[in-house]
N, C-alpha and C. Protein backbone atom coordinates (compact mmCIF):
# COMPACT_ATOMS: atom_id res chain seq x y z
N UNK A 1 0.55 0.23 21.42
CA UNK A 1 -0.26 -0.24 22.52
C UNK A 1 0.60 -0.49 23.75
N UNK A 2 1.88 -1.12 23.49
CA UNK A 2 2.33 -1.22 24.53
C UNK A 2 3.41 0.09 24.89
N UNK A 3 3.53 0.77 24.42
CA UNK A 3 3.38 2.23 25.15
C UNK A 3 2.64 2.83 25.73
N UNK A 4 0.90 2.80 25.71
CA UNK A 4 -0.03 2.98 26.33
C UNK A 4 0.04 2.68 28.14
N UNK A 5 0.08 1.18 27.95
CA UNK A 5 -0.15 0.57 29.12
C UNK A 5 1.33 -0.11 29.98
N UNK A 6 2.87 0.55 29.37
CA UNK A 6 3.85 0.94 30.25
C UNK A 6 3.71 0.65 31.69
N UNK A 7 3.00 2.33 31.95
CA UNK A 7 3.23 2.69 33.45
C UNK A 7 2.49 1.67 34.35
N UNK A 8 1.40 1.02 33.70
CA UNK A 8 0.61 0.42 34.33
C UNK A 8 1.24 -1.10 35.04
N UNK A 9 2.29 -1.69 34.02
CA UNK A 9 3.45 -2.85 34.34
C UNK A 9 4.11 -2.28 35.83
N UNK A 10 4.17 -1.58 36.25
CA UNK A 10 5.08 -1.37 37.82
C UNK A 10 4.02 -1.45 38.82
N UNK A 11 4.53 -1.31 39.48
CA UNK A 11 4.43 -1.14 40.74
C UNK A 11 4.86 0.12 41.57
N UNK A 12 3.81 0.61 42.46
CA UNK A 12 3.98 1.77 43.23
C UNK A 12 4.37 2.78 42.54
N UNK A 13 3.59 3.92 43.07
CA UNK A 13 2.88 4.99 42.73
C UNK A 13 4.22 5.71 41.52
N UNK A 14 5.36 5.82 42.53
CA UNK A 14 6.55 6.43 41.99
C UNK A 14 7.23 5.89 41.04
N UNK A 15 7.13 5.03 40.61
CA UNK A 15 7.62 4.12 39.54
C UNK A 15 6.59 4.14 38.31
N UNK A 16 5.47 3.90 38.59
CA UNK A 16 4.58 4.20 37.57
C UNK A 16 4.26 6.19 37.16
N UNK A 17 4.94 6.95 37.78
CA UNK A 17 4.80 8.41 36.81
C UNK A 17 6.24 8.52 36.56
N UNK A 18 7.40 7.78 36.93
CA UNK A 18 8.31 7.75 36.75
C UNK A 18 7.84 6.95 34.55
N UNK A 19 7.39 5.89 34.54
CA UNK A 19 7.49 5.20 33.43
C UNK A 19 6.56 5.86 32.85
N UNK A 20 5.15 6.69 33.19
CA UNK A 20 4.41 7.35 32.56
C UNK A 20 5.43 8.95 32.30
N UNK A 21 5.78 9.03 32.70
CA UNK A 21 7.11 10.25 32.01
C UNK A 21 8.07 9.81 30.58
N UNK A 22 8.51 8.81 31.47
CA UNK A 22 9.43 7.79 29.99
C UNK A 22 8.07 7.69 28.36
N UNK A 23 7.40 7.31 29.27
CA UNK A 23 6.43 7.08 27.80
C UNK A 23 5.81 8.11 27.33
N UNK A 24 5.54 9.51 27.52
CA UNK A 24 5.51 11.20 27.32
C UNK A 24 6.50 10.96 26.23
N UNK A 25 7.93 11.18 27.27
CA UNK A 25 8.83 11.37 26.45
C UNK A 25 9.16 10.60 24.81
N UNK A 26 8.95 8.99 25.35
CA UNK A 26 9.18 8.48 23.79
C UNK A 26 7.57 8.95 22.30
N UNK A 27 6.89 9.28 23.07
CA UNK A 27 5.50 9.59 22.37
C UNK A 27 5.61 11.10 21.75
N UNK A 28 6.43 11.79 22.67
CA UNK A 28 6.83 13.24 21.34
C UNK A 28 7.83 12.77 20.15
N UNK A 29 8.60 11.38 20.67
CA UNK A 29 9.38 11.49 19.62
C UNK A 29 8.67 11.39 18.48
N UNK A 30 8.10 10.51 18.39
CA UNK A 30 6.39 9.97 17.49
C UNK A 30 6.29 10.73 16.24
N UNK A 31 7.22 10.32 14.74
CA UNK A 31 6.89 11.47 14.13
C UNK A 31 5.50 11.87 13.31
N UNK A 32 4.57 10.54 13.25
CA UNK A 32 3.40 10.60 12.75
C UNK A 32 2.11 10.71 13.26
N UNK A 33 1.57 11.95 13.35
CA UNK A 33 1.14 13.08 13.77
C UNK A 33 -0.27 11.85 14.37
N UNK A 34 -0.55 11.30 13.81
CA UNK A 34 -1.79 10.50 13.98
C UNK A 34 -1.68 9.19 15.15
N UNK A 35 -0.06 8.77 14.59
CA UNK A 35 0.09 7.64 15.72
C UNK A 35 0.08 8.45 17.12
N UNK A 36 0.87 9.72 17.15
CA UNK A 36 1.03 10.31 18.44
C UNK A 36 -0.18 10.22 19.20
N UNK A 37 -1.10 10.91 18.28
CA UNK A 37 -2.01 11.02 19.53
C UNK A 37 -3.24 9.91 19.31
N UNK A 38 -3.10 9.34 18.89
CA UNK A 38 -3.66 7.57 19.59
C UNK A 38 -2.70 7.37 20.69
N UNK A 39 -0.98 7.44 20.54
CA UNK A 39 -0.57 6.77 21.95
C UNK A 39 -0.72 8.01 23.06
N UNK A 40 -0.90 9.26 22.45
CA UNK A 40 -1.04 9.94 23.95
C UNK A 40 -2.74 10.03 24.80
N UNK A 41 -4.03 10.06 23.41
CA UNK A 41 -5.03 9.39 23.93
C UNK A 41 -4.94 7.88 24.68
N UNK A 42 -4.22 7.05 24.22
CA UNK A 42 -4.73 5.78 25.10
C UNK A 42 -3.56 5.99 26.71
N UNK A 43 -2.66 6.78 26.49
CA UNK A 43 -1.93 6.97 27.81
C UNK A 43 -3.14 7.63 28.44
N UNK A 44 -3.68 8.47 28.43
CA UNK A 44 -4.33 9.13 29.29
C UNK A 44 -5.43 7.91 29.63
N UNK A 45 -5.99 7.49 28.83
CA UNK A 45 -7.07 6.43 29.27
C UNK A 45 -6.40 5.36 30.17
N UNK A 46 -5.65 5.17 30.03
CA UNK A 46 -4.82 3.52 30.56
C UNK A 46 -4.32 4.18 31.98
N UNK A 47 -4.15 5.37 32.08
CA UNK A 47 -3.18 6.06 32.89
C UNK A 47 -3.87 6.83 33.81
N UNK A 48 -5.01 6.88 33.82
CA UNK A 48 -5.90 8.13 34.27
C UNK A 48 -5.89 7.96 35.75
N UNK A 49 -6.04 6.90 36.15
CA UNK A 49 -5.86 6.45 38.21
C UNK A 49 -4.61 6.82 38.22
N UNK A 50 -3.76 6.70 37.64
CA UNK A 50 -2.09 6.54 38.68
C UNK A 50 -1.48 7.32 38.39
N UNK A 51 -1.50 8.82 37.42
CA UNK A 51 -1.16 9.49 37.15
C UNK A 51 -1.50 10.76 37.60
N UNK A 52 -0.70 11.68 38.07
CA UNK A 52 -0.95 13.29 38.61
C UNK A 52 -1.54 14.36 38.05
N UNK A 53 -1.79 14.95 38.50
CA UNK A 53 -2.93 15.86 37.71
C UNK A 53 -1.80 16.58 36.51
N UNK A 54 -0.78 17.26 37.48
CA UNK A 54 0.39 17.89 36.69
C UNK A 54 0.88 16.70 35.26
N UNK A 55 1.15 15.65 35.40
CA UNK A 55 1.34 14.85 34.22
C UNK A 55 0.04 14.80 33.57
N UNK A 56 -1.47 15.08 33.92
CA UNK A 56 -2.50 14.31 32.97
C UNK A 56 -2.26 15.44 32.10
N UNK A 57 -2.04 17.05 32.69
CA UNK A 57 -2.31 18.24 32.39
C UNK A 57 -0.89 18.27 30.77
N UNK A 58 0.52 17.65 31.15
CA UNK A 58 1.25 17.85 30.82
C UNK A 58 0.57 16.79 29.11
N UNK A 59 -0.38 15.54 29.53
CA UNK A 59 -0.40 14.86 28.35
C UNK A 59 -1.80 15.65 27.21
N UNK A 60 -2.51 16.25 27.88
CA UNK A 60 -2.97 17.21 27.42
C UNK A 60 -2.98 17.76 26.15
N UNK A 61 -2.04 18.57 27.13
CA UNK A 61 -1.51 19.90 26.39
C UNK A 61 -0.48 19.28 24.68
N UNK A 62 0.37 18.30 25.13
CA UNK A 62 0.87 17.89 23.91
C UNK A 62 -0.02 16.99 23.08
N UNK A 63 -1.08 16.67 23.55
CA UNK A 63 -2.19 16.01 22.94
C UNK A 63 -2.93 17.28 21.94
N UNK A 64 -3.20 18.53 22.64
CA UNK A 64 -3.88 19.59 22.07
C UNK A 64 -2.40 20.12 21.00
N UNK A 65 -1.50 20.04 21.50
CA UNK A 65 -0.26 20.54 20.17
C UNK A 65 -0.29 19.83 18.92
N UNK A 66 -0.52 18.38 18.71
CA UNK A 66 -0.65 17.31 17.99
C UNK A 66 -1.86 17.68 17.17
N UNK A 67 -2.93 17.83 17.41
CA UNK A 67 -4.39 18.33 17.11
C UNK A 67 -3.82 19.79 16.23
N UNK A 68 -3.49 20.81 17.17
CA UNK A 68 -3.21 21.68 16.05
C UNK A 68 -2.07 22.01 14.79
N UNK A 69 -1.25 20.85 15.87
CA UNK A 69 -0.19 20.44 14.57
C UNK A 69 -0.85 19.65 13.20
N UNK A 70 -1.60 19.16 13.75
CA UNK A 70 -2.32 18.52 12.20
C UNK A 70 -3.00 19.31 11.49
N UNK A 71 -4.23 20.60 11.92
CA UNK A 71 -4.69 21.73 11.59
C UNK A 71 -3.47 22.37 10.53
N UNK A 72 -2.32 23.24 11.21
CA UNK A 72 -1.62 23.56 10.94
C UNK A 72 -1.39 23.02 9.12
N UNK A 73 -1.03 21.66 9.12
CA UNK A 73 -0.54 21.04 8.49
C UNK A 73 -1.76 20.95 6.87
N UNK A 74 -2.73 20.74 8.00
CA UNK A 74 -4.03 20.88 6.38
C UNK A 74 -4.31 22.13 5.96
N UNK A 75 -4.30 23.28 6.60
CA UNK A 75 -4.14 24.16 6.22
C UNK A 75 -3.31 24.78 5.37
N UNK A 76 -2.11 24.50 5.66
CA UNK A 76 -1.16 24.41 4.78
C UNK A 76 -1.42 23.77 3.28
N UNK A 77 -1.65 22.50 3.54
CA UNK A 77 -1.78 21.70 2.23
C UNK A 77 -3.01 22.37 1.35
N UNK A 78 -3.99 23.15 2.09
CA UNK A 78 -5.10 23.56 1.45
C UNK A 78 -4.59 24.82 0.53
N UNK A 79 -3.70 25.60 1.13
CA UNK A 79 -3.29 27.00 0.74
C UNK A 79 -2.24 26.18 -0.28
N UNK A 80 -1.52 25.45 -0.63
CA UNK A 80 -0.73 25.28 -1.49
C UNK A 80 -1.35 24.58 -2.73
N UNK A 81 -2.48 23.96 -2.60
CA UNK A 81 -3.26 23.26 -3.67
C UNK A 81 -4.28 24.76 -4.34
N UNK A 82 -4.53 25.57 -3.56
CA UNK A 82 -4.94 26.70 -4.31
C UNK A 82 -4.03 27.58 -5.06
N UNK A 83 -3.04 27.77 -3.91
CA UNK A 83 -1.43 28.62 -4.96
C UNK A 83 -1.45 27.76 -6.61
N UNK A 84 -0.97 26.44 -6.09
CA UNK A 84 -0.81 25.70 -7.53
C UNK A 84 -2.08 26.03 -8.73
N UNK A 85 -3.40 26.16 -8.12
CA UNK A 85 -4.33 26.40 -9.55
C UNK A 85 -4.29 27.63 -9.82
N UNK A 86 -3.85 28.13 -8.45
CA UNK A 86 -3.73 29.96 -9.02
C UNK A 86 -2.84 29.81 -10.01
N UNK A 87 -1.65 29.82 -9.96
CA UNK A 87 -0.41 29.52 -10.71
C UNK A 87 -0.27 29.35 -11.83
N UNK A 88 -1.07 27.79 -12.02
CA UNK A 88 -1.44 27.31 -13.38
C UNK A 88 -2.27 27.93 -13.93
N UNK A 89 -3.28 28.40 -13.79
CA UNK A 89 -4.41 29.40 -14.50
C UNK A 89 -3.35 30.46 -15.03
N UNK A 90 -2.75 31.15 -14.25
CA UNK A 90 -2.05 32.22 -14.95
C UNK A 90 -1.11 31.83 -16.10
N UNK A 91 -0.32 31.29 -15.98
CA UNK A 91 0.80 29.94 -17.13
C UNK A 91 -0.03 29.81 -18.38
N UNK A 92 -1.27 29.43 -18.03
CA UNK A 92 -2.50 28.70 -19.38
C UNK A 92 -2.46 29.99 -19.75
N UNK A 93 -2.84 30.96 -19.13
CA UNK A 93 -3.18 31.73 -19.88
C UNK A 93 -2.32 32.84 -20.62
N UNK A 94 -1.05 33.07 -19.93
CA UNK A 94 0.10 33.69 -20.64
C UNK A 94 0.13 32.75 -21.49
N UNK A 95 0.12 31.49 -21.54
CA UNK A 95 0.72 30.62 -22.97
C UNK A 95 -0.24 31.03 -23.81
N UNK A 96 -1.39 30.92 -23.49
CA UNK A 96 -2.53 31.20 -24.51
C UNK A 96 -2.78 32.22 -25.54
N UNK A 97 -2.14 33.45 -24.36
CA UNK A 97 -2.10 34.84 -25.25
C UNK A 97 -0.53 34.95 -26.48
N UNK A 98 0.68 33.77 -25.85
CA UNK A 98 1.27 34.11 -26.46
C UNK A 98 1.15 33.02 -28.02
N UNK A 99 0.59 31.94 -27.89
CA UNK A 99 0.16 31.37 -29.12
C UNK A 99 -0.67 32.05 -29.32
N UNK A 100 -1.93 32.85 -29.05
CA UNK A 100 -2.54 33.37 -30.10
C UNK A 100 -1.92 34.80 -30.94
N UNK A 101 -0.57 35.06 -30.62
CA UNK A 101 0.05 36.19 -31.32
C UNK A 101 0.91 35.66 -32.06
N UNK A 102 1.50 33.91 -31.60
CA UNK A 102 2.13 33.41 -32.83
C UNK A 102 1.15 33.64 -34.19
N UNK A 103 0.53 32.62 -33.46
CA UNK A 103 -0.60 32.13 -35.08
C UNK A 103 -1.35 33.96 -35.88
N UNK A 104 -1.50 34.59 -35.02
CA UNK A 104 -1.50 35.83 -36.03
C UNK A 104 -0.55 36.44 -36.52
N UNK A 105 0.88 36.08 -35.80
CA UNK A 105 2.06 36.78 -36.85
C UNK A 105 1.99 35.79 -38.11
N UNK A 106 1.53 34.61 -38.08
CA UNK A 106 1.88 33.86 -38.85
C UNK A 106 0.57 33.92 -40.48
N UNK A 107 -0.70 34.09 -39.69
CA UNK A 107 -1.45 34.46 -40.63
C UNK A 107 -1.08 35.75 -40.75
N UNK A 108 -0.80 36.81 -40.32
CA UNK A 108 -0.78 38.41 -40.41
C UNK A 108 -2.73 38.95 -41.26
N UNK A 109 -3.30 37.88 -40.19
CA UNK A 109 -4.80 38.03 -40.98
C UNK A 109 -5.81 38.89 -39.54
N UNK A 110 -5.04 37.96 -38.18
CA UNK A 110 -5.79 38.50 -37.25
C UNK A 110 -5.98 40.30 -37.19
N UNK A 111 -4.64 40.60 -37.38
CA UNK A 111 -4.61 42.42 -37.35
C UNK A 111 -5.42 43.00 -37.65
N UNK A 112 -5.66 42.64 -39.15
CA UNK A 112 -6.32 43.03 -40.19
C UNK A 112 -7.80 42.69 -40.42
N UNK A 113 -7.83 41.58 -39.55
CA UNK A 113 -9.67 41.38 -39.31
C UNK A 113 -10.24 42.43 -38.25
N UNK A 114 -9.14 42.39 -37.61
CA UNK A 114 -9.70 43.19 -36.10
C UNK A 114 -9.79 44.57 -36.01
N UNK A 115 -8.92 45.54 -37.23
CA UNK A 115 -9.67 47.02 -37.18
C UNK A 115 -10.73 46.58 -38.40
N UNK A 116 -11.26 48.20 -38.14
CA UNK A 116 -12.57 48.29 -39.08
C UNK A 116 -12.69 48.63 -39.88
């Protein structure tokens, strides 16, 4: 929160996109994708009078990177939770075929049921 409302603590015009820059900058550092853009949504809200079009444009755009960085990210997690059942389905079932050729070497009954 109080990264939000920064720029708004100064005084005059140049000092406040001067500190609304500083707070850009510490808000990419931001490594959790969710806090970021709460603090780069409430910068833009808190910030919206005293800030330049070129900076609203600049909070934006890393606002829209954040958004698809999270996309990105579930997507991901979606394609790897399917790999894994793909994966495992195949495993079950090589194991499956290869116990059921134990247990018929072991009876030596399956062979012998199965022609005619």
């Amino acid at each position: 929160m109080r990264l939000m409302v920064l720029p708004l603590t100064y005084r005059g015009k140049q000092r406040q996109q001067k500190a609304t820059k500083e707070a850009l900058d510490l808000a990419k550092q931001i490594s959790d994708q969710e806090l970021s853009r709460e603090v780069l949504a409430g910068m833009l809200v808190f910030s919206n009078q005293i800030i330049e079009t070129e900076l609203k444009e600049e909070i934006y755009k890393r606002l829209r990177m954040t958004v698809i960085g999270q996309m990105f990210e579930e997507e991901k997690q979606r394609a790897i939770k399917k790999a894994t059942r793909e994966v495992t389905k195949r495993i079950t079932e090589r194991e499956a075929k290869k116990l059921k050729k134990k247990q018929c070497k072991l009876r030596k009954t399956c062979f012998e049921a199965e022609t005619p």
